[in-house]
C-alpha atoms as a PDB file:
ATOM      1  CA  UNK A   1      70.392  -9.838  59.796  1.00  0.00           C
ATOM      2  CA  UNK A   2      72.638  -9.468  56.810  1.00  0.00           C
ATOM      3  CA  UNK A   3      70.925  -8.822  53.527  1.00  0.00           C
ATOM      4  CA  UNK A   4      69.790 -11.831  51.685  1.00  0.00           C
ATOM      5  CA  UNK A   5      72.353 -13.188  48.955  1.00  0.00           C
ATOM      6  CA  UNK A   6      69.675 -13.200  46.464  1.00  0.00           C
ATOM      7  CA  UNK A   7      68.454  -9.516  47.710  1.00  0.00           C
ATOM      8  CA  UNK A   8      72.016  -8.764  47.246  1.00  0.00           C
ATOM      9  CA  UNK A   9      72.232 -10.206  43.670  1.00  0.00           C
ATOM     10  CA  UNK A  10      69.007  -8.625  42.138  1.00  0.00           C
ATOM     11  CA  UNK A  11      69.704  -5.099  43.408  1.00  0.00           C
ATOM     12  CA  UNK A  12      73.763  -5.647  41.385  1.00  0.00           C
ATOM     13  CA  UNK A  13      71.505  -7.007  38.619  1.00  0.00           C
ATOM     14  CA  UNK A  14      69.009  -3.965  38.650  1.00  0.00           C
ATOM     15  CA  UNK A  15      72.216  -1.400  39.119  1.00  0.00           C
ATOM     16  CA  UNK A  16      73.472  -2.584  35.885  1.00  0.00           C
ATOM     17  CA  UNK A  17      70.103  -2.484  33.975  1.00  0.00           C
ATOM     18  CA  UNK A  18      68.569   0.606  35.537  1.00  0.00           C
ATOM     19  CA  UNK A  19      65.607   0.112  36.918  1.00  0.00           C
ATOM     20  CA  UNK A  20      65.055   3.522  39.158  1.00  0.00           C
ATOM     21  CA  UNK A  21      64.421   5.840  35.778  1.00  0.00           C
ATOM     22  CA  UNK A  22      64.437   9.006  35.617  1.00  0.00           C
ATOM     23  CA  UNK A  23      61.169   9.637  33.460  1.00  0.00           C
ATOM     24  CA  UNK A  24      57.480   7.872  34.094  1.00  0.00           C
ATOM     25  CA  UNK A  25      57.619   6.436  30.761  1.00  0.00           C
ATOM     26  CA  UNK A  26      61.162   4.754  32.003  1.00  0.00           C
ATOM     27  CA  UNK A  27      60.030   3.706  35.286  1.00  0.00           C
ATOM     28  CA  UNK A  28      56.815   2.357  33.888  1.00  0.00           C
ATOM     29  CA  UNK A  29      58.406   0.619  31.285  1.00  0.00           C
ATOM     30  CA  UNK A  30      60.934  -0.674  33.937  1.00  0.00           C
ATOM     31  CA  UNK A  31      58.175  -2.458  36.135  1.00  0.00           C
ATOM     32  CA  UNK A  32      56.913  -3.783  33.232  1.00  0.00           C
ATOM     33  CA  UNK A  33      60.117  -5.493  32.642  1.00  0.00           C
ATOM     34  CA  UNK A  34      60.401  -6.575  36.272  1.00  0.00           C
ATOM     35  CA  UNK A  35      57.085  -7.951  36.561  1.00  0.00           C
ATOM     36  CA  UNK A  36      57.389 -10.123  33.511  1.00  0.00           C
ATOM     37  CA  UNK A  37      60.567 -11.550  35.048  1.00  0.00           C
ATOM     38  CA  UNK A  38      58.703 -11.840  38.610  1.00  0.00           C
ATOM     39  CA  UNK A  39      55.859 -13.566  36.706  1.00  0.00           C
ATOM     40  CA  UNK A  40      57.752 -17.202  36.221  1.00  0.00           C
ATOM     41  CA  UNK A  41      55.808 -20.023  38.108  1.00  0.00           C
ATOM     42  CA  UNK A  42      52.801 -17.811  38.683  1.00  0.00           C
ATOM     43  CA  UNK A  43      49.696 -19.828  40.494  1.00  0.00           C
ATOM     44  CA  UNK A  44      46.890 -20.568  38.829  1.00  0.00           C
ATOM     45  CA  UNK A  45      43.913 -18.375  39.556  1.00  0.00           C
ATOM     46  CA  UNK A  46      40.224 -18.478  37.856  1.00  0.00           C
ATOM     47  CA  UNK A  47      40.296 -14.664  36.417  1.00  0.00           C
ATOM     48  CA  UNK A  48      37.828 -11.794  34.965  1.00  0.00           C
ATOM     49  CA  UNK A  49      38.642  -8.790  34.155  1.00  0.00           C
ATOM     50  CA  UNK A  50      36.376  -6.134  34.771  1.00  0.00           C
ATOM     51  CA  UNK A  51      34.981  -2.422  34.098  1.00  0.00           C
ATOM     52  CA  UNK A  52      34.006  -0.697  37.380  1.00  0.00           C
ATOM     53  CA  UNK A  53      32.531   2.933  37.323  1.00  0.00           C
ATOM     54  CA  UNK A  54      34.948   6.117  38.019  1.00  0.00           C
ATOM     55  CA  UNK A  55      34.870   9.432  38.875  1.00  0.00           C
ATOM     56  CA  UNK A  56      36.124  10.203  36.219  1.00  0.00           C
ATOM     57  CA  UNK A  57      35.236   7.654  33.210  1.00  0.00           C
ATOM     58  CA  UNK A  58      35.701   3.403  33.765  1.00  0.00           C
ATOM     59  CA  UNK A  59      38.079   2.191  35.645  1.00  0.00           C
ATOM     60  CA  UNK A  60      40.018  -1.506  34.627  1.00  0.00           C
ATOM     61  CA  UNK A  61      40.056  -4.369  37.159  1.00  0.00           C
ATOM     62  CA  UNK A  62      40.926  -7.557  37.711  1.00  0.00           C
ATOM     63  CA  UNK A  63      38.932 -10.339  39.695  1.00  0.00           C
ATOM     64  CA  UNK A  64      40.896 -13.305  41.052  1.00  0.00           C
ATOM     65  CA  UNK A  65      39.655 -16.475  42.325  1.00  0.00           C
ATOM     66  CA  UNK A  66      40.845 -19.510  43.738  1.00  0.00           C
ATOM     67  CA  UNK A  67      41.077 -22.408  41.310  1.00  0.00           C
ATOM     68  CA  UNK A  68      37.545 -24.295  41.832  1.00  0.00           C
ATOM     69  CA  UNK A  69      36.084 -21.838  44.104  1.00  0.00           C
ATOM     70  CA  UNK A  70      32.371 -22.685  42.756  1.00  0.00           C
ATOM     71  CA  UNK A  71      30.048 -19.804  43.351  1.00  0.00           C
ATOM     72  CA  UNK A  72      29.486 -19.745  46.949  1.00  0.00           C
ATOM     73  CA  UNK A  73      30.480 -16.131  48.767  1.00  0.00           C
ATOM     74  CA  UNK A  74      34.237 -15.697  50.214  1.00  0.00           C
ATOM     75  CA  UNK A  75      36.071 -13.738  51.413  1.00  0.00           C
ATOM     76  CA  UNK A  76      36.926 -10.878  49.073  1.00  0.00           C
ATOM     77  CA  UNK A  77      39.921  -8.755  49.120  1.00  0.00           C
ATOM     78  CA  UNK A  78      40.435  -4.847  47.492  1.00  0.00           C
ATOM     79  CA  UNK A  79      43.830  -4.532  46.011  1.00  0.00           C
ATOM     80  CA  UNK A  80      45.767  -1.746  44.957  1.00  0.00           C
ATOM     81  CA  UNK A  81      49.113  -2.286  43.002  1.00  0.00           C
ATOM     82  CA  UNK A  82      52.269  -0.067  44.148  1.00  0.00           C
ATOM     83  CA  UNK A  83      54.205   1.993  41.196  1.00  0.00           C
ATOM     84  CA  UNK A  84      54.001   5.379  43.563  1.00  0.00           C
ATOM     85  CA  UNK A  85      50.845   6.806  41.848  1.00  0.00           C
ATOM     86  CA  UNK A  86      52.802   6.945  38.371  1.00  0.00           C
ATOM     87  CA  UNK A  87      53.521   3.101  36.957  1.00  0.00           C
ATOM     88  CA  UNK A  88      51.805   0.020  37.725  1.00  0.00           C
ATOM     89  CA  UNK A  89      48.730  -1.802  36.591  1.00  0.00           C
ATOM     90  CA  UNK A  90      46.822  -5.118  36.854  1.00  0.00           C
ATOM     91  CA  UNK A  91      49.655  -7.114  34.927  1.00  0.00           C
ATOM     92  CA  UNK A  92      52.594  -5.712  37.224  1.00  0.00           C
ATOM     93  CA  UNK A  93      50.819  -7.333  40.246  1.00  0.00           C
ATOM     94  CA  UNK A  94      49.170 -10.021  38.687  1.00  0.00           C
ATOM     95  CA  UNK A  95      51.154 -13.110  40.160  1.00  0.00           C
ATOM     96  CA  UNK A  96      50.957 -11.157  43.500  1.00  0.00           C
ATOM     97  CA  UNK A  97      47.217 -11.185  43.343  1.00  0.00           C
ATOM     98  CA  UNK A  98      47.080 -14.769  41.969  1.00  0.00           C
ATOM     99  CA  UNK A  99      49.661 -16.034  44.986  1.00  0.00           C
ATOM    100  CA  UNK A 100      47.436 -14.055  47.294  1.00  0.00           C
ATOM    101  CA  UNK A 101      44.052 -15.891  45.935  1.00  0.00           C
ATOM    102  CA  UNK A 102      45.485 -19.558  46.382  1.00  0.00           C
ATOM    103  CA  UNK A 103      46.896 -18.846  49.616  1.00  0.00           C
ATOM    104  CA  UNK A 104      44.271 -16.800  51.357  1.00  0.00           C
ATOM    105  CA  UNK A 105      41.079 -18.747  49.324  1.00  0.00           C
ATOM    106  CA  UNK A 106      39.709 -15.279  49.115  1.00  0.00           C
ATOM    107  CA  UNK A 107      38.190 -13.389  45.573  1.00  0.00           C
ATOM    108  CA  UNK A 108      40.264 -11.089  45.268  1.00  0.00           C
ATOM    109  CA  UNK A 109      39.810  -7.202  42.905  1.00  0.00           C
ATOM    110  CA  UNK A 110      42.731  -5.880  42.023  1.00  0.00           C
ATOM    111  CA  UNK A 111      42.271  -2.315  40.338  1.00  0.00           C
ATOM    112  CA  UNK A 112      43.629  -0.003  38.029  1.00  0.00           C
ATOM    113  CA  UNK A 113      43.642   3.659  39.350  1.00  0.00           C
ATOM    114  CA  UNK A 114      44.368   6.517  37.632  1.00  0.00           C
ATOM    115  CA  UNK A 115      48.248   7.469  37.176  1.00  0.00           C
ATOM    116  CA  UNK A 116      49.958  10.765  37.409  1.00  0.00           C
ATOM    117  CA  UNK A 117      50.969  13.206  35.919  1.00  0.00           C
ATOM    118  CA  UNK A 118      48.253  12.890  33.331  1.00  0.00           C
ATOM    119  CA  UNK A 119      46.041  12.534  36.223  1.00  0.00           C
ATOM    120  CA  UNK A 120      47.541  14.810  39.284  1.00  0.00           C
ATOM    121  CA  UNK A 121      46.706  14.029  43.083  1.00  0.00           C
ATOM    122  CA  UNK A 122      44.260  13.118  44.546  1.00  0.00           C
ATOM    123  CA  UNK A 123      42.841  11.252  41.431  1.00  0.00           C
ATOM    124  CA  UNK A 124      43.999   7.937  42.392  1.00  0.00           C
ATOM    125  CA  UNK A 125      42.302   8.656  45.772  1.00  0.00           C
ATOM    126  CA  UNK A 126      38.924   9.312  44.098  1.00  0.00           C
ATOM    127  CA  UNK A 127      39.338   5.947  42.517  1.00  0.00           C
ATOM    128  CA  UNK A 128      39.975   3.811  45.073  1.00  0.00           C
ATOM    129  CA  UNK A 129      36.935   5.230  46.954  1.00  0.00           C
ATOM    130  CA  UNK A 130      34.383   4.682  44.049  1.00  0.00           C
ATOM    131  CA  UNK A 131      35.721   1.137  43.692  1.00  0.00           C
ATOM    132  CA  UNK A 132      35.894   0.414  47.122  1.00  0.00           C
ATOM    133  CA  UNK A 133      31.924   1.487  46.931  1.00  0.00           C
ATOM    134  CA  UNK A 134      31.571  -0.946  43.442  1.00  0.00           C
ATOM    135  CA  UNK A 135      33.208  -3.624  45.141  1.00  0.00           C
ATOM    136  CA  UNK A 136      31.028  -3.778  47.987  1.00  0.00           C
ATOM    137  CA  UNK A 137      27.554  -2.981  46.039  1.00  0.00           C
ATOM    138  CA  UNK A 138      28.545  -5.731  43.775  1.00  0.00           C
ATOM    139  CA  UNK A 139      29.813  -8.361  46.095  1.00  0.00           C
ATOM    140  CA  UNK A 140      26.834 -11.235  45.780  1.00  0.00           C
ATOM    141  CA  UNK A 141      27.470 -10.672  41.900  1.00  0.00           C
ATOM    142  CA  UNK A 142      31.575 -11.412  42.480  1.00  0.00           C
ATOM    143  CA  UNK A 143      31.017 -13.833  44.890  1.00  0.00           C
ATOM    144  CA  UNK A 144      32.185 -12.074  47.544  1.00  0.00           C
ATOM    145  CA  UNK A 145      31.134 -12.068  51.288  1.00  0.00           C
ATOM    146  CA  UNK A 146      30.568  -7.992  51.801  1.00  0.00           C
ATOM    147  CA  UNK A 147      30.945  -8.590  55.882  1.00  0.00           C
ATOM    148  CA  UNK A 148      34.415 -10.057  55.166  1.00  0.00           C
ATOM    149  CA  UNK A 149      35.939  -7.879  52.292  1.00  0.00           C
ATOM    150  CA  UNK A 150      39.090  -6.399  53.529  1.00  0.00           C
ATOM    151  CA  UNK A 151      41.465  -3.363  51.492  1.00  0.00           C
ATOM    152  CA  UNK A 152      45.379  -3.917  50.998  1.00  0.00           C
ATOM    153  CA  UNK A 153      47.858  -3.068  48.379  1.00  0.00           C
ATOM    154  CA  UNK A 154      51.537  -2.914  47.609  1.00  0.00           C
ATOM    155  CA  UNK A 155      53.579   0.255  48.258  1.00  0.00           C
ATOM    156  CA  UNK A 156      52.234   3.609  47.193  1.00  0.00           C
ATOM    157  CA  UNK A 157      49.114   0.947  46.853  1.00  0.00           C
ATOM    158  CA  UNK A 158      49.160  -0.097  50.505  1.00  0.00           C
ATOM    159  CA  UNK A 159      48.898   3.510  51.280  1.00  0.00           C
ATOM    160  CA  UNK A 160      45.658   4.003  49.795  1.00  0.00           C
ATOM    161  CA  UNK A 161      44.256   1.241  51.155  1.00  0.00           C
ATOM    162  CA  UNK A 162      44.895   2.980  54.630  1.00  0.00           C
ATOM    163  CA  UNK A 163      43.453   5.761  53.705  1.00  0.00           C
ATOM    164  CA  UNK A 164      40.382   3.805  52.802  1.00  0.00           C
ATOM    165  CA  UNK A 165      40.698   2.426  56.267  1.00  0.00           C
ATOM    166  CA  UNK A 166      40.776   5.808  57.754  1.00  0.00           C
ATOM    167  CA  UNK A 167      37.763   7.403  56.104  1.00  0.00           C
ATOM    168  CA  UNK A 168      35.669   4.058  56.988  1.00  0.00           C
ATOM    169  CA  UNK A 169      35.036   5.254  59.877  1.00  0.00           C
ATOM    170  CA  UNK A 170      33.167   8.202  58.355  1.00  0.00           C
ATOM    171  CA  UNK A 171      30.774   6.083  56.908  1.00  0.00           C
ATOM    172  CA  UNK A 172      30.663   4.152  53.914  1.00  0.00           C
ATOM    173  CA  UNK A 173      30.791   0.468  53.247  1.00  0.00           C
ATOM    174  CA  UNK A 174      32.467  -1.216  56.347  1.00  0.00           C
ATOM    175  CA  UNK A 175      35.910  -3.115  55.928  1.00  0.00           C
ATOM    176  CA  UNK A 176      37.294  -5.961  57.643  1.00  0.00           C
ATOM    177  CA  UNK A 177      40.528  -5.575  57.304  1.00  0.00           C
ATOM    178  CA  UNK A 178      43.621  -3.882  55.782  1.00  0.00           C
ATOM    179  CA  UNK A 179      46.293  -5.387  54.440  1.00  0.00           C
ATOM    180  CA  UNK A 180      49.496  -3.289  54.196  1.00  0.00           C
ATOM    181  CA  UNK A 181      53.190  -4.527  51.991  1.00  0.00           C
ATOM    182  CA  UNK A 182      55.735  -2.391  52.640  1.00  0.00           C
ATOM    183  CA  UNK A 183      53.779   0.445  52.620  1.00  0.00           C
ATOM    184  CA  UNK A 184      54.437   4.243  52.006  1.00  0.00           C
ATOM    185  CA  UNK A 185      52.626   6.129  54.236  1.00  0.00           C
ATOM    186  CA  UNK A 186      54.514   9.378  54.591  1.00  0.00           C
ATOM    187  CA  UNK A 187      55.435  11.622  51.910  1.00  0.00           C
ATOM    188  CA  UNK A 188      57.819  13.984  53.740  1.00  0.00           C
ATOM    189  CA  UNK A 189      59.006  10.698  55.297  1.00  0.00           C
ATOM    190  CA  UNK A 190      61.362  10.438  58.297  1.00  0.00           C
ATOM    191  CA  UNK A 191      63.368   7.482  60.702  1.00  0.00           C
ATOM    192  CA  UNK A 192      66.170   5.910  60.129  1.00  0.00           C
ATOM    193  CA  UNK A 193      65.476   3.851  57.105  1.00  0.00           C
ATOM    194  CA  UNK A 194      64.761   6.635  55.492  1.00  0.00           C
ATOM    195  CA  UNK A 195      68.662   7.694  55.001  1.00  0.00           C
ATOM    196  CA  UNK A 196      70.137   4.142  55.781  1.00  0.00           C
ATOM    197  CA  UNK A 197      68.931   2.989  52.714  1.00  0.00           C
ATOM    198  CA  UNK A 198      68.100   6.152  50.467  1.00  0.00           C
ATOM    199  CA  UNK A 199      70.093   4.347  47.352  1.00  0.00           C
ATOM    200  CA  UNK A 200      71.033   1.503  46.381  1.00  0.00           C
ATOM    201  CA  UNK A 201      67.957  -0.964  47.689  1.00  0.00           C
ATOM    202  CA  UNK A 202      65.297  -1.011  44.612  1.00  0.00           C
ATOM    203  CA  UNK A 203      63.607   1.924  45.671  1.00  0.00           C
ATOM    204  CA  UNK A 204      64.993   4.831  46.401  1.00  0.00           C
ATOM    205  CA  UNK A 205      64.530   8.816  47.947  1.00  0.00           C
ATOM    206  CA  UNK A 206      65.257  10.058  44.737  1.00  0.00           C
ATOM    207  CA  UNK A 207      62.159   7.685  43.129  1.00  0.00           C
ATOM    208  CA  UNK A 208      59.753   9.118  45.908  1.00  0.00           C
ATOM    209  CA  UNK A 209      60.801  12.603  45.032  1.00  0.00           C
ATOM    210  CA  UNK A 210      60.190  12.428  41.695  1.00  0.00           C
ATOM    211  CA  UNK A 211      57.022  10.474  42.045  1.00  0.00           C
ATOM    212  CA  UNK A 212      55.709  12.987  44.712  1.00  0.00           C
ATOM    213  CA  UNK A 213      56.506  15.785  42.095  1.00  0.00           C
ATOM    214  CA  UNK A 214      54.413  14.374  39.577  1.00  0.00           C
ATOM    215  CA  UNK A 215      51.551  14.107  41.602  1.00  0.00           C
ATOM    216  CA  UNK A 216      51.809  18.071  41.497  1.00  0.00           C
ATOM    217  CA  UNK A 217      50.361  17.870  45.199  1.00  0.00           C
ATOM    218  CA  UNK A 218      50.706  20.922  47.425  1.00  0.00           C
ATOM    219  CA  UNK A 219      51.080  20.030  50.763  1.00  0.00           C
ATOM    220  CA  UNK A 220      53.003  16.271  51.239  1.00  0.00           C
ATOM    221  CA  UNK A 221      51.674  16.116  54.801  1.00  0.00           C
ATOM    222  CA  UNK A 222      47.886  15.725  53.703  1.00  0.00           C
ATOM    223  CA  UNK A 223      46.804  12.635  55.052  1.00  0.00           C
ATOM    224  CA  UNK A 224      44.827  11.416  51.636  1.00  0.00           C
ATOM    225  CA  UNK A 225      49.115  10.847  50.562  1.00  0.00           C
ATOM    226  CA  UNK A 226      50.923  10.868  54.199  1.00  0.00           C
ATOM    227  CA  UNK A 227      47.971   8.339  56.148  1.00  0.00           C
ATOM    228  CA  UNK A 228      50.493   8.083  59.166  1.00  0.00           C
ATOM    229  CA  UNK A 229      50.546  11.868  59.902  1.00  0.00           C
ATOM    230  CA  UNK A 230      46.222  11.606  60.141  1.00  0.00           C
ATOM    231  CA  UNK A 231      45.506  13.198  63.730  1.00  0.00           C
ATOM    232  CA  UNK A 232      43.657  10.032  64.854  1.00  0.00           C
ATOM    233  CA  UNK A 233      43.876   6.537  64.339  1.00  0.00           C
ATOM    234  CA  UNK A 234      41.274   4.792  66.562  1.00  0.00           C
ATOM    235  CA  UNK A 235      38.406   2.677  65.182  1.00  0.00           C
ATOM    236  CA  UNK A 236      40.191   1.653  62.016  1.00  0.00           C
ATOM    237  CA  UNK A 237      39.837  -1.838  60.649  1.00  0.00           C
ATOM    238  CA  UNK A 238      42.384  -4.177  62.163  1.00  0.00           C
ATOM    239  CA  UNK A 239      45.704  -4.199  60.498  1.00  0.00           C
ATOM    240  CA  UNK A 240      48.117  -6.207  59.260  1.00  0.00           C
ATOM    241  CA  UNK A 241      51.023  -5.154  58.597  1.00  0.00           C
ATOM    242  CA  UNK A 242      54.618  -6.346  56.230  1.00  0.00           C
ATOM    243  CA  UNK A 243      57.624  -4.722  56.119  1.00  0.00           C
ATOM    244  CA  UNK A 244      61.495  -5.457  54.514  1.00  0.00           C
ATOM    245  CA  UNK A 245      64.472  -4.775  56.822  1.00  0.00           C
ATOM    246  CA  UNK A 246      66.324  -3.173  53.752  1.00  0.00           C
ATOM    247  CA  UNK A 247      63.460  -0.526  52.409  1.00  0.00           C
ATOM    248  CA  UNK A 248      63.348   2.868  52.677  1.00  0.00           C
ATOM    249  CA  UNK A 249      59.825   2.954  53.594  1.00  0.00           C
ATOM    250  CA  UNK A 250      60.617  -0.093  56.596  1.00  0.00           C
ATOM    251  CA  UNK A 251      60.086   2.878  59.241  1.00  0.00           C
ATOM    252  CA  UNK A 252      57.017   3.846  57.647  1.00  0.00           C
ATOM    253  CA  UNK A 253      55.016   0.768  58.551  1.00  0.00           C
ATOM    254  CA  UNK A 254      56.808   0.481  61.680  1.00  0.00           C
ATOM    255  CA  UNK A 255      55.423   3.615  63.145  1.00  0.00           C
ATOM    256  CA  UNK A 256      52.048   3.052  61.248  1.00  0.00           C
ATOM    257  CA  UNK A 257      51.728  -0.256  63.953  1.00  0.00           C
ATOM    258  CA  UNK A 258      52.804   1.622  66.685  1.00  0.00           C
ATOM    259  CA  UNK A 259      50.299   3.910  66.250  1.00  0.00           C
ATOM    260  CA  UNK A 260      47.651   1.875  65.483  1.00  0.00           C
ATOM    261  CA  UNK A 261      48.268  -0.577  68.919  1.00  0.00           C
ATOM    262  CA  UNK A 262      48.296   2.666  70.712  1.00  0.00           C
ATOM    263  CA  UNK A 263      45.045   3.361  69.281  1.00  0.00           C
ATOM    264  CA  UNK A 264      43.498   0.382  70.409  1.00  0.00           C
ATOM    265  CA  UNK A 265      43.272  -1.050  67.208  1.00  0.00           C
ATOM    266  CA  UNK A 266      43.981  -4.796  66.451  1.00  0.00           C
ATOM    267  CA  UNK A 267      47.352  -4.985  64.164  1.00  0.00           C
ATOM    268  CA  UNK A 268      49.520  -7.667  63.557  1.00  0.00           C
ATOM    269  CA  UNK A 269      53.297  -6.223  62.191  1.00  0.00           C
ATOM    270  CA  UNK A 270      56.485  -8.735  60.869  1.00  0.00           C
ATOM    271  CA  UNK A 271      59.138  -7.269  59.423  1.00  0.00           C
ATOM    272  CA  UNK A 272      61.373  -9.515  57.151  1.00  0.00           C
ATOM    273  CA  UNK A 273      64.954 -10.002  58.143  1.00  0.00           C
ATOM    274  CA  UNK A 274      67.244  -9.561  55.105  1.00  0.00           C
ATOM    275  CA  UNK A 275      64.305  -8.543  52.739  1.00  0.00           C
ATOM    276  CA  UNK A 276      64.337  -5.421  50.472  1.00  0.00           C
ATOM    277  CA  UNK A 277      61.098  -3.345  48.978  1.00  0.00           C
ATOM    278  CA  UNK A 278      58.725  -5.137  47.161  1.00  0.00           C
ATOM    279  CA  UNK A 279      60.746  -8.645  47.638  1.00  0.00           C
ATOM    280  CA  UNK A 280      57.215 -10.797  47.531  1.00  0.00           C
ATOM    281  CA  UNK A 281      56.316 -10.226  44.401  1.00  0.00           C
ATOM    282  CA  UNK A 282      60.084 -11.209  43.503  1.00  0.00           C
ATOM    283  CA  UNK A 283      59.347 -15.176  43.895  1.00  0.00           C
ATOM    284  CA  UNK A 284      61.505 -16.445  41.132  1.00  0.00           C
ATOM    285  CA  UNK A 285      64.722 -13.827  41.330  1.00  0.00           C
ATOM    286  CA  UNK A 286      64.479 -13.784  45.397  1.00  0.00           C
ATOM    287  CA  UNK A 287      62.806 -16.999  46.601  1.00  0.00           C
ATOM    288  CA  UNK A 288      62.118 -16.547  50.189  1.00  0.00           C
ATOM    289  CA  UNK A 289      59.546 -14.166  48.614  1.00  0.00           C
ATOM    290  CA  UNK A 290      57.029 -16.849  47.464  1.00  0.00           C
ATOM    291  CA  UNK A 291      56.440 -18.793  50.603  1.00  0.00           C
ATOM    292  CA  UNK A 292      56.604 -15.209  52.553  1.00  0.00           C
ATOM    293  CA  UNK A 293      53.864 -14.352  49.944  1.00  0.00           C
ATOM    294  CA  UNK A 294      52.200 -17.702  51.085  1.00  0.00           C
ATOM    295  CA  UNK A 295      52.296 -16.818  54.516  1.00  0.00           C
ATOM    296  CA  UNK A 296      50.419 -13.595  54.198  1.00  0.00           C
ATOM    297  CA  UNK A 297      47.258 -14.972  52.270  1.00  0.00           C
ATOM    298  CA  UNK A 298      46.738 -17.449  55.226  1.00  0.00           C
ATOM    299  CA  UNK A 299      47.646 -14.737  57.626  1.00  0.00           C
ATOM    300  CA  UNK A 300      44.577 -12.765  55.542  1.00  0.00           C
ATOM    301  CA  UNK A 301      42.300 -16.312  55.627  1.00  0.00           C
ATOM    302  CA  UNK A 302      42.737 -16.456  59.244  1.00  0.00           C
ATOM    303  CA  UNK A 303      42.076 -12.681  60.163  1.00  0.00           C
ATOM    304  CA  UNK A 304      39.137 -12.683  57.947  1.00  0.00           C
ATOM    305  CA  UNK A 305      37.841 -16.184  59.101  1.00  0.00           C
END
């Protein structure tokens, strides 16, 4: 499919206004922008923000509800927001997580991790365990069913939340699910969409190489950054699994599902015709993103029952 027309206007928009910057004070300051233009017509959500324990001091997060949930337990969802381990934080994902929360009916946490460079690889790592571990300690407290509390995130976000997936099964509290938007899952990436669309669709190789350099990591290939080159991949949670046609990181999930079917573990891949990177939480500047957004939390409803 061709690229969408409204794809094809935001990335002219974004090459005149620069959003790929070359510093992490530019790029953070860029999703910041972004997200307050993404945030028109946000759905309503019953909110708390919250301080969860770190490994290294308190960690900020957000807890989302569906408007007039009442108290009884649902299902809850872990979420981490994308920015490739250097920009993001609750507000940059906020109308994802509220979209997510009407649509799905879950509770939904949505939490800050540590950024690099101030805080190098593999701090955000360390993070997502410990509140992976809060979340599920604390889940009569939040509402949330324990037995149905799935992981997912956005981007460099989505790939922790596979990596949570993968170390589940070395013990730890048990998830249900993970839920995986356009994911990047391979630091020393390869495939095709990894140099058919290397510039000039939102994000871009040079991004990821700059963002992996600021990490400071020493070997890309470790599996706590690249999840799809981990040496097994049976037992993990069922998956599901949303890419763009027009992202850089498309062949990422791609293989990621492969794998995981060949594993023997439950997954459930769509990849959106004519979409671009990170074109859900886009609603108002591309709008086949909101009821694509839609789609997912009832995809996540369903799969978590």
């Amino acid at each position: 499919m061709t690229l969408d027309p409204h794809a094809c206007r935001f990335l002219e928009m974004i090459a005149i206004g620069g959003v790929s910057e070359p510093t992490v004070a530019g790029r953070r300051a860029a999703l910041r922008n972004l997200a307050r233009l993404a945030a028109r017509g946000a759905e309503p959500a019953e909110t708390r923000d919250l301080i969860l324990p770190g490994p290294a001091g308190p960690l900020h997060a957000r807890l989302y509800g569906p408007p007039g949930a009442g108290s009884a337990p649902r299902p809850g969802l872990l979420f981490f927001h994308g920015g490739g381990f250097v920009a993001g934080d609750l507000d940059t994902h906020d109308g994802i997580c509220r979209a997510l929360a009407a649509a799905s009916l879950c509770r939904i946490v949505s939490v800050a991790y540590r950024l690099a460079p101030e805080h190098p690889f593999p701090a955000a790592v360390e993070d997502a365990r410990a509140s992976l571990a809060w979340v599920a300690a604390q889940a009569p407290r939040l509402g949330i069913d324990a037995g149905r509390l799935a992981v997912g995130g956005d981007s460099a976000g989505a790939g922790l939340a596979a990596i949570l997936g993968q170390e589940a099964r070395e013990g730890g509290p048990p998830i249900a699910a993970q839920l995986l938007l356009c994911p990047v899952l391979d630091a020393v990436g390869a495939g095709a969409s990894r140099t058919d669309y290397a510039s000039g669709y939102f994000l871009d190789a040079a991004t990821i190489a700059r963002d992996i350099e600021a990490l400071g990591v020493r070997d890309p290939a470790d599996p706590r950054l690249s999840p799809l080159r981990a040496a097994r991949l049976a037992g993990l949670p069922r998956a599901l699994i949303h890419t763009a046609e027009y992202d850089i990181v498309r062949d990422d999930g791609t293989a990621y599902a492969a794998r995981l079917a060949e594993a023997g573990v439950p997954v459930r891949h769509t990849c959106h015709a004519g979409m671009i990177h990170f074109f859900y939480g886009l609603g108002p500047l591309i709008p086949a993103g909101r009821p694509a957004l839609a789609a997912i939390g009832r995809e996540l409803a369903e799969i978590l029952g």
